[in-house]
Protein backbone atom coordinates (compact mmCIF):
# COMPACT_ATOMS: atom_id res chain seq x y z
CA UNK A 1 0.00 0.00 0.00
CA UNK A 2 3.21 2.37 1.41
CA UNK A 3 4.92 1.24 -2.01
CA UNK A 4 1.93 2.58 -4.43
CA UNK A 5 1.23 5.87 -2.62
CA UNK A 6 4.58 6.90 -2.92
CA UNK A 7 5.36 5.60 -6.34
CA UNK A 8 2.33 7.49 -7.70
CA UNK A 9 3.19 10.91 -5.97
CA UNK A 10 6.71 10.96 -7.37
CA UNK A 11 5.37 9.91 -10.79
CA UNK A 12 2.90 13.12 -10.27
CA UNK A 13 5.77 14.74 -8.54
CA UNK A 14 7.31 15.41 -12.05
CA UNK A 15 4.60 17.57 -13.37
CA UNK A 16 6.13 20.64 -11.25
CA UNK A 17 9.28 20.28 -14.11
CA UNK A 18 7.24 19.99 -16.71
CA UNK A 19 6.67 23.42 -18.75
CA UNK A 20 3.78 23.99 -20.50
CA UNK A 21 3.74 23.11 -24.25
CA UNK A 22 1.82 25.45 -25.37
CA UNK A 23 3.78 28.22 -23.82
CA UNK A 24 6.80 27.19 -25.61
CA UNK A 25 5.48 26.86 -29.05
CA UNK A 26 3.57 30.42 -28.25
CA UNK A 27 7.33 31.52 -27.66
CA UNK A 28 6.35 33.10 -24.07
CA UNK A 29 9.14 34.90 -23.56
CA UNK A 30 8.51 35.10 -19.15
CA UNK A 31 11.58 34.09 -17.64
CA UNK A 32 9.48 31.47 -15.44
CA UNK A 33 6.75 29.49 -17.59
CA UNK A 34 3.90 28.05 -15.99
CA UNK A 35 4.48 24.13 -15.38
CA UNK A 36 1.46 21.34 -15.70
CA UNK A 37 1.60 21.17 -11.83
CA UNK A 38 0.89 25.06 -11.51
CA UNK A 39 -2.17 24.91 -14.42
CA UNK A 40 -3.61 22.31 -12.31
CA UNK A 41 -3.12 24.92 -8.90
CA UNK A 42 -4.75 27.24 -10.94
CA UNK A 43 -7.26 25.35 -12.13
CA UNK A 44 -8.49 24.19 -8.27
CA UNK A 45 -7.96 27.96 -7.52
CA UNK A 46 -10.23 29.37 -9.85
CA UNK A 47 -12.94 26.08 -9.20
CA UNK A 48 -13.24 27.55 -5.62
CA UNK A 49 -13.39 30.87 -7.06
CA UNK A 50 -16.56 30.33 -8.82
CA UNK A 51 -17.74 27.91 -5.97
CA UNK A 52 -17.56 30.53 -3.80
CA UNK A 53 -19.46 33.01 -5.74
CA UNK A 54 -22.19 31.01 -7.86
CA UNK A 55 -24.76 28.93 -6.78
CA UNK A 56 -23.86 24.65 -8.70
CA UNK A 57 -25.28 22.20 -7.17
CA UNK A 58 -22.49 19.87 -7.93
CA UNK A 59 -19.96 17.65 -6.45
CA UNK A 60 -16.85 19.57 -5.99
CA UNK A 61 -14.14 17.02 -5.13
CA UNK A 62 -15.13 14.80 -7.67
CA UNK A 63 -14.55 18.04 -9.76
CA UNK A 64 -10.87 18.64 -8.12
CA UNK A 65 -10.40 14.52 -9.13
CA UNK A 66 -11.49 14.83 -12.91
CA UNK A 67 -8.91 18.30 -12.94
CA UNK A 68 -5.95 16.31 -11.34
CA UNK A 69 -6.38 13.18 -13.14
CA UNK A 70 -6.92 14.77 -16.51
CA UNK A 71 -3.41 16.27 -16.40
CA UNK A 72 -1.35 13.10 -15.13
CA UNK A 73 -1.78 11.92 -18.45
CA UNK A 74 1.24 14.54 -19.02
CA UNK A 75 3.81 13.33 -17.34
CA UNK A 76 5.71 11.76 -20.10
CA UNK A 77 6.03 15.54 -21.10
CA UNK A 78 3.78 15.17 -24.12
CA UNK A 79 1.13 18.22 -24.68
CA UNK A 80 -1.75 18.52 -27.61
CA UNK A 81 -2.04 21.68 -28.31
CA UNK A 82 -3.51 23.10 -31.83
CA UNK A 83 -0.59 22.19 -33.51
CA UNK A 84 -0.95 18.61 -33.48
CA UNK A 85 -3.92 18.96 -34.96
CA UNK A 86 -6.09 16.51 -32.96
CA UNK A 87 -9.80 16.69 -31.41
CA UNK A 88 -10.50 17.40 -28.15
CA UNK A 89 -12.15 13.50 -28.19
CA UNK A 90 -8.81 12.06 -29.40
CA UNK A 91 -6.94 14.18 -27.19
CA UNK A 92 -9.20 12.91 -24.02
CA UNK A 93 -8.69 9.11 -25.50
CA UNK A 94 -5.09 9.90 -24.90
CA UNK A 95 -5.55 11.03 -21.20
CA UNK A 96 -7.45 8.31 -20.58
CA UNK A 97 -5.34 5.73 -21.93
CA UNK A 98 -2.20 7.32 -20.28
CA UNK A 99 -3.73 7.28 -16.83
CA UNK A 100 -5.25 3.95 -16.84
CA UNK A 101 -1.06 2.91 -17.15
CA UNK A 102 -0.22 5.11 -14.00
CA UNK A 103 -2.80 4.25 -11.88
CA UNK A 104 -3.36 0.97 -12.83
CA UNK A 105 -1.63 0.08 -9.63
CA UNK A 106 -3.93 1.93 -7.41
CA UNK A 107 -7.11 0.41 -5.40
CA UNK A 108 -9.47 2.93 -7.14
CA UNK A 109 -8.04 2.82 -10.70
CA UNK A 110 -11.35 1.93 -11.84
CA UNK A 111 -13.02 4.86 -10.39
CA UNK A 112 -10.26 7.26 -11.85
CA UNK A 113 -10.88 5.43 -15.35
CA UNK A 114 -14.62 6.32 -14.65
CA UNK A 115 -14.13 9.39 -13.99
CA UNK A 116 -12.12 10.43 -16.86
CA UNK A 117 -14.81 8.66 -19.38
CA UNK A 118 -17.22 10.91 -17.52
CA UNK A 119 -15.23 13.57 -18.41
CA UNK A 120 -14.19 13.28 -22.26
CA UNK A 121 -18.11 12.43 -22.86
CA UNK A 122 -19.36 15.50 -20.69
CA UNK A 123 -21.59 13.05 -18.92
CA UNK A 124 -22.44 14.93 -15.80
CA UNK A 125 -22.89 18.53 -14.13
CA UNK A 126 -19.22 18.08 -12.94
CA UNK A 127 -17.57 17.06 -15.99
CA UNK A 128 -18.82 19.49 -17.92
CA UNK A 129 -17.86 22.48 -14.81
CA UNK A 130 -14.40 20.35 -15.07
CA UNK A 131 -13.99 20.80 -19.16
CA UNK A 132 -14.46 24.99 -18.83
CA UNK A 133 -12.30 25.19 -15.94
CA UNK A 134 -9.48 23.99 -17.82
CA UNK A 135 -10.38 26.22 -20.74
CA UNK A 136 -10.82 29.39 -19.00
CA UNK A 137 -7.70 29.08 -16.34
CA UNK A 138 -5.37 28.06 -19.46
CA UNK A 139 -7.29 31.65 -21.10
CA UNK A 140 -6.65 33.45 -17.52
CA UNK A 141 -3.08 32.95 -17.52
CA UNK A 142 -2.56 33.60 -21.68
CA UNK A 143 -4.04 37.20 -20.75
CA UNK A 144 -1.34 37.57 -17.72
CA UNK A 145 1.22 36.57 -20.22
CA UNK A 146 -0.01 38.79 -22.77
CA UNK A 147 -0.29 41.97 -20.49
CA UNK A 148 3.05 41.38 -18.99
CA UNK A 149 4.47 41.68 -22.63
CA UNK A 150 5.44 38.47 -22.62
CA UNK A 151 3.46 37.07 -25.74
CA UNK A 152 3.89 38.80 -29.14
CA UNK A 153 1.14 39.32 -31.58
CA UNK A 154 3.10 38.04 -34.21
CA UNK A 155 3.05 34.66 -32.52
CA UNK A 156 -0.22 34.56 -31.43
CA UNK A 157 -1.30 35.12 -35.31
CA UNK A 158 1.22 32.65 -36.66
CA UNK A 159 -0.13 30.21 -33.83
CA UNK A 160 -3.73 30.93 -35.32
CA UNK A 161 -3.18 29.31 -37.99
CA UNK A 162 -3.23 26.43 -37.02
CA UNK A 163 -6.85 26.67 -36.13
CA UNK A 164 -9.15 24.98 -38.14
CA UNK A 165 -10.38 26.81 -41.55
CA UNK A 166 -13.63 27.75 -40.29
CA UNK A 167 -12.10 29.10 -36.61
CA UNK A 168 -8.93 30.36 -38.46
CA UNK A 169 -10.96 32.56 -40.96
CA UNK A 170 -13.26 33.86 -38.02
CA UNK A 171 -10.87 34.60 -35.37
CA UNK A 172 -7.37 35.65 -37.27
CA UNK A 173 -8.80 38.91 -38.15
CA UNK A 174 -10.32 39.65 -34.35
CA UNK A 175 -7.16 39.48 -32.98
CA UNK A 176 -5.96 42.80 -31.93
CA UNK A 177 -4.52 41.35 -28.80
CA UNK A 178 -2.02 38.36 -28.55
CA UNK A 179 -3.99 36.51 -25.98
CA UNK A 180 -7.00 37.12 -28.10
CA UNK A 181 -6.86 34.03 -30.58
CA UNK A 182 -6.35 31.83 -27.46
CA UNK A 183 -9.76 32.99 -25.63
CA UNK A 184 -11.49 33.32 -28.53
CA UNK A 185 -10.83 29.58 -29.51
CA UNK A 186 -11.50 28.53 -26.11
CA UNK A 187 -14.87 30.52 -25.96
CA UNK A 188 -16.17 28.26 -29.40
CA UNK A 189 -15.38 25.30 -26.79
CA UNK A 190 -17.40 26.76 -23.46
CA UNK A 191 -20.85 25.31 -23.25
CA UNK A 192 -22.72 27.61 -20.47
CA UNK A 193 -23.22 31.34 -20.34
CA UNK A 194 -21.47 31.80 -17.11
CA UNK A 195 -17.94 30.54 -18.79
CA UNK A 196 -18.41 32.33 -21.16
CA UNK A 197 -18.95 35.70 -19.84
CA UNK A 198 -15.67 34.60 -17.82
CA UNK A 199 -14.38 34.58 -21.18
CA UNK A 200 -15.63 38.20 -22.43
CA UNK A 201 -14.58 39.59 -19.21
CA UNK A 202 -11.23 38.01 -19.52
CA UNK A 203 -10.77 39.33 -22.83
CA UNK A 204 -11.62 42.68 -21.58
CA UNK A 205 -8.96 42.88 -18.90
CA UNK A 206 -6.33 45.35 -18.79
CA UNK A 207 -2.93 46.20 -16.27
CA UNK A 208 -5.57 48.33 -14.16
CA UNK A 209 -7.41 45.54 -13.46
């Protein structure tokens, strides 16, 4: 029991190394990039956040589960962003597949694999508060980048490109900001009015904020 508790913390231990891909192929140019392990603290932060301040009648810790799980399937230091051009179903497939081999040690494996197939099909209140999280937190910190001067616009249009034709013809020419292809991507992927006016307000910030 000892043996598996420890062997799966420092096999989750490595996410605090690993840098997000997405930062790097954005060319962030912050002297610190934001690791898997600190999207996931931001992710649990922001959860509360809206917890705190909206009425869901939902199942929070099996919420902070899907969050955590969903990014263990990282630790081999592999990413999908845009550029690999892959579905968000394919890219979930992968997750799931990844932790089923890190857990599959673990007395409530199946419950994790549950959980994650709860989560790629958006089959419940929490996986679906669980999916926008992890949109909105990875748009949260793309705006901090972007009004720190760390993200050029000529990156985030380059990066646009690799949208799909339909999202790349709508969004390339909105973009007036660099973090605004990122959160207006994410916003065709939000699925409840709250998230997105997250997203609008988001979009909206500025340093005086």
């Amino acid at each position: 029991m000892n043996n598996n508790i420890i062997k799966f913390y420092m096999l989750a231990n490595k996410l605090k190394n690993e840098i997000r891909t997405g930062w790097t192929e954005l060319g962030i140019k912050a002297a610190r990039l934001e690791s898997i392990a600190e999207h996931i603290y931001g992710e649990l932060v922001l959860a509360i956040a809206i917890d705190s301040e909206i009425k869901f009648d939902i199942d929070m810790l099996k919420v902070f589960k899907m969050l955590i799980l969903k990014e263990f399937s990282k630790i081999d230091g592999k990413e999908y962003t845009t550029t690999a051009h892959l579905s968000e179903e394919e890219k979930a497939n992968i997750a799931i597949t990844n932790v089923a081999k890190i857990t599959s040690n673990l007395v409530k494996k199946d419950e994790y694999f549950e959980l994650l197939n709860e989560l790629k099909d958006l089959d419940s209140d929490e996986a679906k508060f669980a999916y926008q999280i992890s949109k909105v937190e990875a748009d949260l910190q793309t705006k901090i980048y972007d009004l720190n001067g760390d993200f050029d616009l000529d990156k985030a249009i380059e990066d646009a490109k690799n949208y799909p034709e339909q999202l790349k013809t709508e969004i390339v020419p909105q973009i007036k900001n660099a973090s605004d292809g990122f959160i207006l991507y994410d916003r065709t992927l939000l699925l409840d009015d709250l998230f997105k006016s997250l997203s609008y307000d988001i979009a909206n910030l500025t340093d005086d904020d």
